[in-house]
PDB file of N, CA and C in Angstrom:
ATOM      1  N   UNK A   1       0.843  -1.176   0.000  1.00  0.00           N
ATOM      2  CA  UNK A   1       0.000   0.000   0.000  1.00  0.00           C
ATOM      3  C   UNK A   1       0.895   1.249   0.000  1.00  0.00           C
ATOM      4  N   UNK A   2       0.908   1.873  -0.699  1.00  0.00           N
ATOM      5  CA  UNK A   2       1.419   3.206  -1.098  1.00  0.00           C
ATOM      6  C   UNK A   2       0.600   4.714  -0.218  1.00  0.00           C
ATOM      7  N   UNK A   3       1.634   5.179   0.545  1.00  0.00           N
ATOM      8  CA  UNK A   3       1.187   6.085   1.503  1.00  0.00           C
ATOM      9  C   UNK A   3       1.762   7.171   1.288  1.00  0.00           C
ATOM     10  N   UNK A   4       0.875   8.475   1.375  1.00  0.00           N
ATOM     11  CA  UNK A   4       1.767   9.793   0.579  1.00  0.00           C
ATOM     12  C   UNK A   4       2.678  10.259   1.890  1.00  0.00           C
ATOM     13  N   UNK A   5       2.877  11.371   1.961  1.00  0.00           N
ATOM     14  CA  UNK A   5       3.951  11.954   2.951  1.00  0.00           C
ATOM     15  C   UNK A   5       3.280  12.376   4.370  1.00  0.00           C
ATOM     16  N   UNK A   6       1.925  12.790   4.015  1.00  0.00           N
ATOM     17  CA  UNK A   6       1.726  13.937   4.814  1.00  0.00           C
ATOM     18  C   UNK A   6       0.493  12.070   5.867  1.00  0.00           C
ATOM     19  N   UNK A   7       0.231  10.858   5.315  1.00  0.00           N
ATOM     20  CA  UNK A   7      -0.273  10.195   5.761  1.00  0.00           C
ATOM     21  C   UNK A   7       0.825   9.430   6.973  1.00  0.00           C
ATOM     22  N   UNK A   8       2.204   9.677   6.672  1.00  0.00           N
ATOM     23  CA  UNK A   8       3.156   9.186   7.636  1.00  0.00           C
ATOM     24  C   UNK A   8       3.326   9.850   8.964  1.00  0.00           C
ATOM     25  N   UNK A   9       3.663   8.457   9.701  1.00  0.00           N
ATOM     26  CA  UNK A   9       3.698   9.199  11.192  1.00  0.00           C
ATOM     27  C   UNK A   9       4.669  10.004  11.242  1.00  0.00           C
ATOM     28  N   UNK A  10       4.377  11.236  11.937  1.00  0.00           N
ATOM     29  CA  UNK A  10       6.149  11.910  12.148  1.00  0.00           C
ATOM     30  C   UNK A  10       7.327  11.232  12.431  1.00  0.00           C
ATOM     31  N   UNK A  11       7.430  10.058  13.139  1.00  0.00           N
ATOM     32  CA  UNK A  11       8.652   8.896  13.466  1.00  0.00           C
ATOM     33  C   UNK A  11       9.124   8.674  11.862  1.00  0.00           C
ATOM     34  N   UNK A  12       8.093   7.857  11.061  1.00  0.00           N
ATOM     35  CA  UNK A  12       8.180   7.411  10.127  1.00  0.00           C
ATOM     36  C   UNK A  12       8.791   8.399   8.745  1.00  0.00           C
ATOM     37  N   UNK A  13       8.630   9.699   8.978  1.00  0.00           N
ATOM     38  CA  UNK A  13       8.680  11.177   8.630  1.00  0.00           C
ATOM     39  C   UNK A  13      10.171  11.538   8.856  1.00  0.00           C
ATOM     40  N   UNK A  14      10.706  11.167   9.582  1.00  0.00           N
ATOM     41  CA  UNK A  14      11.823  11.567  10.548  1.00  0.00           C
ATOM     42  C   UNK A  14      13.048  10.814  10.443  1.00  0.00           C
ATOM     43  N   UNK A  15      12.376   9.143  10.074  1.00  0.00           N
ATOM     44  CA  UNK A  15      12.991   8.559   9.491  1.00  0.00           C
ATOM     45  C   UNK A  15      13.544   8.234   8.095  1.00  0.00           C
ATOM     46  N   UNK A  16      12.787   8.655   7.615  1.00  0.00           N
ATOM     47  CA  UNK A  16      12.763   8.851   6.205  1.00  0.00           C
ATOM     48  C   UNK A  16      13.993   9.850   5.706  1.00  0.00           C
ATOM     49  N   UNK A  17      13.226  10.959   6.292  1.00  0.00           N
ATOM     50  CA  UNK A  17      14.299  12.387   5.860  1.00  0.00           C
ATOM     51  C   UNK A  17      15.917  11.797   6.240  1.00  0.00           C
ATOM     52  N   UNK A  18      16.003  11.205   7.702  1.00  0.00           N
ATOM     53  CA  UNK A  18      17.503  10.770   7.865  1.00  0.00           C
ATOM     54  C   UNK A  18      18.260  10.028   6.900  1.00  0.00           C
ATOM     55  N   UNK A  19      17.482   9.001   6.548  1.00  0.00           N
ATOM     56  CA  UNK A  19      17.959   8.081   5.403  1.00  0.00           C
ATOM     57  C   UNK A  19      18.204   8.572   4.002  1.00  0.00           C
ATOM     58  N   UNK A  20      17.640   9.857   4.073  1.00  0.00           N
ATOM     59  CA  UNK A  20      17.360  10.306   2.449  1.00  0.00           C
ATOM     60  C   UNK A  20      18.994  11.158   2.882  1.00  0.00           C
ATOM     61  N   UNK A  21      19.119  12.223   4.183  1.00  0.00           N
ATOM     62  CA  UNK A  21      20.308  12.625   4.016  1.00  0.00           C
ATOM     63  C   UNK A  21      21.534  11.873   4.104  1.00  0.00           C
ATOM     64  N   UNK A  22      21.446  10.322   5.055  1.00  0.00           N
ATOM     65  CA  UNK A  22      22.635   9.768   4.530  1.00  0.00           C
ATOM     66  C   UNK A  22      22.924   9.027   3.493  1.00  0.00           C
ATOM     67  N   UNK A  23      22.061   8.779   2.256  1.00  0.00           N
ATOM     68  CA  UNK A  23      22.281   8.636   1.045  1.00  0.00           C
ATOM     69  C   UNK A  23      22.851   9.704   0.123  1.00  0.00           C
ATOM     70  N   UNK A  24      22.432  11.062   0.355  1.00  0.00           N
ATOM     71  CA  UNK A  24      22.948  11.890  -0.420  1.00  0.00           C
ATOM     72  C   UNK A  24      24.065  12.107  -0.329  1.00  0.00           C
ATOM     73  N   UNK A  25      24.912  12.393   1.358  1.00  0.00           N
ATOM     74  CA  UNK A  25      25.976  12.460   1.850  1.00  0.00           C
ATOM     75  C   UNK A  25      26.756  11.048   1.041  1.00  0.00           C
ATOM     76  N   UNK A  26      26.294  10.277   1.329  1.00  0.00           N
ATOM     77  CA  UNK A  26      27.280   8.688   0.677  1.00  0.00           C
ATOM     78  C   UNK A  26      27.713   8.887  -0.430  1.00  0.00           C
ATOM     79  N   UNK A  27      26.616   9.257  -1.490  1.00  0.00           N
ATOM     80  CA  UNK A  27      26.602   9.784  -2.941  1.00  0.00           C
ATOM     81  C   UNK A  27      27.726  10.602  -3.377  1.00  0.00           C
ATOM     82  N   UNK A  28      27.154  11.995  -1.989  1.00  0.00           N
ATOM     83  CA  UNK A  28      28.771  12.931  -2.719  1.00  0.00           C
ATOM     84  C   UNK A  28      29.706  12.446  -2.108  1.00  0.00           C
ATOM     85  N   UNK A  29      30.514  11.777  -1.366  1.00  0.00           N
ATOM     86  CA  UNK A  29      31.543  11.200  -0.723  1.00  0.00           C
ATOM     87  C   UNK A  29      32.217  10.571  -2.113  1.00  0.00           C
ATOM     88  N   UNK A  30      30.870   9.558  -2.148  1.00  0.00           N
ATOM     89  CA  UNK A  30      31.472   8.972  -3.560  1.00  0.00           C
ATOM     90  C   UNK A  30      32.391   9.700  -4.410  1.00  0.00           C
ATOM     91  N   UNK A  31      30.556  10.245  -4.802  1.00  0.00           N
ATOM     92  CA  UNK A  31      31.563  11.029  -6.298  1.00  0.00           C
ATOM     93  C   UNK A  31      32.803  12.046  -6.126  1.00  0.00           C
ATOM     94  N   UNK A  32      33.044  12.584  -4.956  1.00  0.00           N
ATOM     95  CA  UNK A  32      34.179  13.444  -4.431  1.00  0.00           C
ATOM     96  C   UNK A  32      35.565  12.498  -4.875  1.00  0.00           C
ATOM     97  N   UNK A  33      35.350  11.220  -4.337  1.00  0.00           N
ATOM     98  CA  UNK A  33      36.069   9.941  -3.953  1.00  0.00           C
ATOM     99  C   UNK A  33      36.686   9.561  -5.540  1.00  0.00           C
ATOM    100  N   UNK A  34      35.646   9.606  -6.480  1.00  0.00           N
ATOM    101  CA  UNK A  34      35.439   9.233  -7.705  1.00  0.00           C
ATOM    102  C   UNK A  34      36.538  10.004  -8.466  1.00  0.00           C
ATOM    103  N   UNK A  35      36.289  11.511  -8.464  1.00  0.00           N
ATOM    104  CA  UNK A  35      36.285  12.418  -9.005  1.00  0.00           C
ATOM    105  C   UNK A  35      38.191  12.677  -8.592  1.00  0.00           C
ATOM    106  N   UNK A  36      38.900  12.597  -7.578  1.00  0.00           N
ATOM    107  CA  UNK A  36      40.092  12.576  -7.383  1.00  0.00           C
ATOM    108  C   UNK A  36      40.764  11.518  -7.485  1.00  0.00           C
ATOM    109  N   UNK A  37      40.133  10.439  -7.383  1.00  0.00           N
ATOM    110  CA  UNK A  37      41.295   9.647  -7.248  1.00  0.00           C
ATOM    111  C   UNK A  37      41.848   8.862  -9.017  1.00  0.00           C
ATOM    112  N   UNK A  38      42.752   8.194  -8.559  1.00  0.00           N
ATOM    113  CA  UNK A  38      43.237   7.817 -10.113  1.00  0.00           C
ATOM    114  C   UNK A  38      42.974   6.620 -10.605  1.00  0.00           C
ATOM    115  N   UNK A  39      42.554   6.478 -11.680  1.00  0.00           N
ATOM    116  CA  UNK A  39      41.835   5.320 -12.375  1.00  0.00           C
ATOM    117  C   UNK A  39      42.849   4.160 -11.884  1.00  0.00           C
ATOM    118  N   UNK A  40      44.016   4.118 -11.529  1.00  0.00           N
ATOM    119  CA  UNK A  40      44.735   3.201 -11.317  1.00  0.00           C
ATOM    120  C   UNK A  40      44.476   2.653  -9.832  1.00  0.00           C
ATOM    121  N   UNK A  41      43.594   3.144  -9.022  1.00  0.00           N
ATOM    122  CA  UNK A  41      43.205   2.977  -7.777  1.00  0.00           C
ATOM    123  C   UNK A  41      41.733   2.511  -7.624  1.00  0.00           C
ATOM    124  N   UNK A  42      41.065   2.137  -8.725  1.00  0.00           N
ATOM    125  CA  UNK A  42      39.648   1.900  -8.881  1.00  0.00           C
ATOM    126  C   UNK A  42      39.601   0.605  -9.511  1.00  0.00           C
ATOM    127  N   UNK A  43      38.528  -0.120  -8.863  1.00  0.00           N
ATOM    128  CA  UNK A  43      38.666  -1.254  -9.678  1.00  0.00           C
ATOM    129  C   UNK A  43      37.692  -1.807 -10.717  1.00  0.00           C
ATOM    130  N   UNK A  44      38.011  -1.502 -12.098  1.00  0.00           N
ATOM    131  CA  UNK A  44      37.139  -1.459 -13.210  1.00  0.00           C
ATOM    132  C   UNK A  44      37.096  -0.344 -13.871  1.00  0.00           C
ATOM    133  N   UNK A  45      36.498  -0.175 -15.048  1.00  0.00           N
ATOM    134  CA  UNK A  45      37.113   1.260 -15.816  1.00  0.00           C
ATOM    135  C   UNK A  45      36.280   2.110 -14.819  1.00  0.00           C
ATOM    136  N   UNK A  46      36.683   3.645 -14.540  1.00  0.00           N
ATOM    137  CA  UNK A  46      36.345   4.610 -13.688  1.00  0.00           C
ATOM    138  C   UNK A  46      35.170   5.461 -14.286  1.00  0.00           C
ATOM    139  N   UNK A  47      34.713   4.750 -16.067  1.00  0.00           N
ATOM    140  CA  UNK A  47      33.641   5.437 -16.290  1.00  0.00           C
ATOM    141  C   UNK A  47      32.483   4.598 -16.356  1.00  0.00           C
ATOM    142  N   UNK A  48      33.011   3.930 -16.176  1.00  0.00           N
ATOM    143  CA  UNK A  48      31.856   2.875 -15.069  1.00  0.00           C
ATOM    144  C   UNK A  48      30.936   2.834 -13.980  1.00  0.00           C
ATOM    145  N   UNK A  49      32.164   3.359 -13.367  1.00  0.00           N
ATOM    146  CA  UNK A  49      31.349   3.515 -11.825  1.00  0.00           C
ATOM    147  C   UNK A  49      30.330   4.959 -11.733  1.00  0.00           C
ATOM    148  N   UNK A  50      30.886   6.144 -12.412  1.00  0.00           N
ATOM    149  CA  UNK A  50      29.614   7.043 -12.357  1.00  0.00           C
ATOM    150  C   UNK A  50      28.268   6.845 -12.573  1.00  0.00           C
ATOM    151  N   UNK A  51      27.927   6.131 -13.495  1.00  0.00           N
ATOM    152  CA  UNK A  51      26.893   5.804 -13.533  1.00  0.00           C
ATOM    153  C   UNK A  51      26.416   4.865 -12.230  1.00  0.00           C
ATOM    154  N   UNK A  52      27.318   4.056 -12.030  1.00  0.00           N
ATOM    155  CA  UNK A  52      26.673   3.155 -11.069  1.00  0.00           C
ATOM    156  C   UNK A  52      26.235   3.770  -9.454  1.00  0.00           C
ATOM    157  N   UNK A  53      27.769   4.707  -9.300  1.00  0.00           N
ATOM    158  CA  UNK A  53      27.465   5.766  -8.038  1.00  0.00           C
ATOM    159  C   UNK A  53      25.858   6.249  -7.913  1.00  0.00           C
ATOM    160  N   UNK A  54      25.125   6.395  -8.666  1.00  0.00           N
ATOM    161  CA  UNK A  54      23.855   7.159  -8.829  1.00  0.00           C
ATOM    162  C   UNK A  54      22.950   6.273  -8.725  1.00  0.00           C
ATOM    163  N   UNK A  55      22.970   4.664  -8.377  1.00  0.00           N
ATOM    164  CA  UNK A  55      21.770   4.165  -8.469  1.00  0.00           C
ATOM    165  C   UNK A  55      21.585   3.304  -6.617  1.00  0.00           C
ATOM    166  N   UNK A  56      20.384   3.793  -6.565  1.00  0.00           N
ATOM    167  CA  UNK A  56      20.176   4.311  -5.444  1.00  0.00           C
ATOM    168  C   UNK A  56      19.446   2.643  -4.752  1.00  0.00           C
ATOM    169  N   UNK A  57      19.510   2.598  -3.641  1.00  0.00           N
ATOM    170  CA  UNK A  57      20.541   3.351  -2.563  1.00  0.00           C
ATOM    171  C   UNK A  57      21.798   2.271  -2.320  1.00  0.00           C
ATOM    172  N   UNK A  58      22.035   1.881  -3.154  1.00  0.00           N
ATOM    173  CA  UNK A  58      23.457   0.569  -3.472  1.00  0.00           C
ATOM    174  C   UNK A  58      24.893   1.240  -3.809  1.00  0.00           C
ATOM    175  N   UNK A  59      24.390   2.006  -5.061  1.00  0.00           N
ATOM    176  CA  UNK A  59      25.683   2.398  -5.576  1.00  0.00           C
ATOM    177  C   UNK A  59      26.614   3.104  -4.893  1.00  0.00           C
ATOM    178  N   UNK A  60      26.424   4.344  -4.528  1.00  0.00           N
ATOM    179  CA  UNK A  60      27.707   4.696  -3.666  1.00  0.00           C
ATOM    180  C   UNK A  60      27.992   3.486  -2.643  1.00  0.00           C
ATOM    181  N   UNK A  61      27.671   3.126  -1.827  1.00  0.00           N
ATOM    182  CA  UNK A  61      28.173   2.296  -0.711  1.00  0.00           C
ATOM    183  C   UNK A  61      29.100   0.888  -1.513  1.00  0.00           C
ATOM    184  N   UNK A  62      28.177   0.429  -2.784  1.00  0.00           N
ATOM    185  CA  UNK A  62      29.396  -0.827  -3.169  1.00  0.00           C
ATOM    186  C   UNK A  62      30.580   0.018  -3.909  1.00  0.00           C
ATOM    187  N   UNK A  63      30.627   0.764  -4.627  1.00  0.00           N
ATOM    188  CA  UNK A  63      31.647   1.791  -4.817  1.00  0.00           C
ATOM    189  C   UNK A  63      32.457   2.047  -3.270  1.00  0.00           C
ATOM    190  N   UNK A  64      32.442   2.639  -2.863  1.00  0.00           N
ATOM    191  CA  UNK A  64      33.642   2.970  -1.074  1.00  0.00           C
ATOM    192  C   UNK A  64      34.030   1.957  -1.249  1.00  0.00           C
ATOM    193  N   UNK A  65      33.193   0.677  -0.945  1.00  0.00           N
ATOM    194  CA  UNK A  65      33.289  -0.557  -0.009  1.00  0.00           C
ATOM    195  C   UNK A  65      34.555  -1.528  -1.021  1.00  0.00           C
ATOM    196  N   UNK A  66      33.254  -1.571  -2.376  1.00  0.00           N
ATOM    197  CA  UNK A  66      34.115  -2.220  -3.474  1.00  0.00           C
ATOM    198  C   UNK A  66      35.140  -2.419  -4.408  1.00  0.00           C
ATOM    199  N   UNK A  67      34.763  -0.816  -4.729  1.00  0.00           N
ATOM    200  CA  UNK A  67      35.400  -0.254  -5.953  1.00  0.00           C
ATOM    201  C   UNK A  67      36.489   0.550  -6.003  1.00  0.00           C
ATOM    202  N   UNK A  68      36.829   1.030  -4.655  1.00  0.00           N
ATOM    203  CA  UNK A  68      38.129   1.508  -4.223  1.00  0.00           C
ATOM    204  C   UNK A  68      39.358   0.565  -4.385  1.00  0.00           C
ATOM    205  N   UNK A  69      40.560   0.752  -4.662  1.00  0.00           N
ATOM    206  CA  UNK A  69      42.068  -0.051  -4.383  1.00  0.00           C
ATOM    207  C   UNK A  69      42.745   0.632  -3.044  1.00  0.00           C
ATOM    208  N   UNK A  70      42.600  -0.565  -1.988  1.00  0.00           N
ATOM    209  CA  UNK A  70      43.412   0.087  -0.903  1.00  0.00           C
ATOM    210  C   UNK A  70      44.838   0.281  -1.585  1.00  0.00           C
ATOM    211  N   UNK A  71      45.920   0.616  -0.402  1.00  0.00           N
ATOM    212  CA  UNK A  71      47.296   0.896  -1.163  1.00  0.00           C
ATOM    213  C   UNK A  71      48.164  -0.251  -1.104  1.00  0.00           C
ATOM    214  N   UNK A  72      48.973  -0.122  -1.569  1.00  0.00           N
ATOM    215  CA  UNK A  72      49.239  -1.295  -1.701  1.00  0.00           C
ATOM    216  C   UNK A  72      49.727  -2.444  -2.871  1.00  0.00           C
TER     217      UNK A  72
END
């Protein structure tokens, strides 16, 4: 059942908004992350992952997690 915004409990309201800002935050981390570092530190071509950074709410987090080369 599909419930609009204003039918959610404020908890549910509250929760929401949090999750929505730590996705966005993850997102630009990413793409910050993306955006400096060197294709030789990424794993898979690096124009790859932009697109993937953007699909929600997976992509940034397997990107950090995945798609980074520690040093080494």
């Amino acid at each position: 059942m599909t419930r609009t915004w204003q039918e959610l409990e404020p908890r549910q309201r509250s929760a929401l908004a949090w999750l929505a800002a730590v996705e966005l935050v993850c997102t630009a981390v990413a793409a910050v992350d993306l955006a400096r570092r060197p294709s030789s530190r990424i794993r898979g071509p690096k124009a790859a992952w932009w697109p993937a950074i953007f699909i929600q709410p997976i992509g940034a987090p397997v990107y950090l997690i995945w798609g980074r080369r520690r040093r080494g």
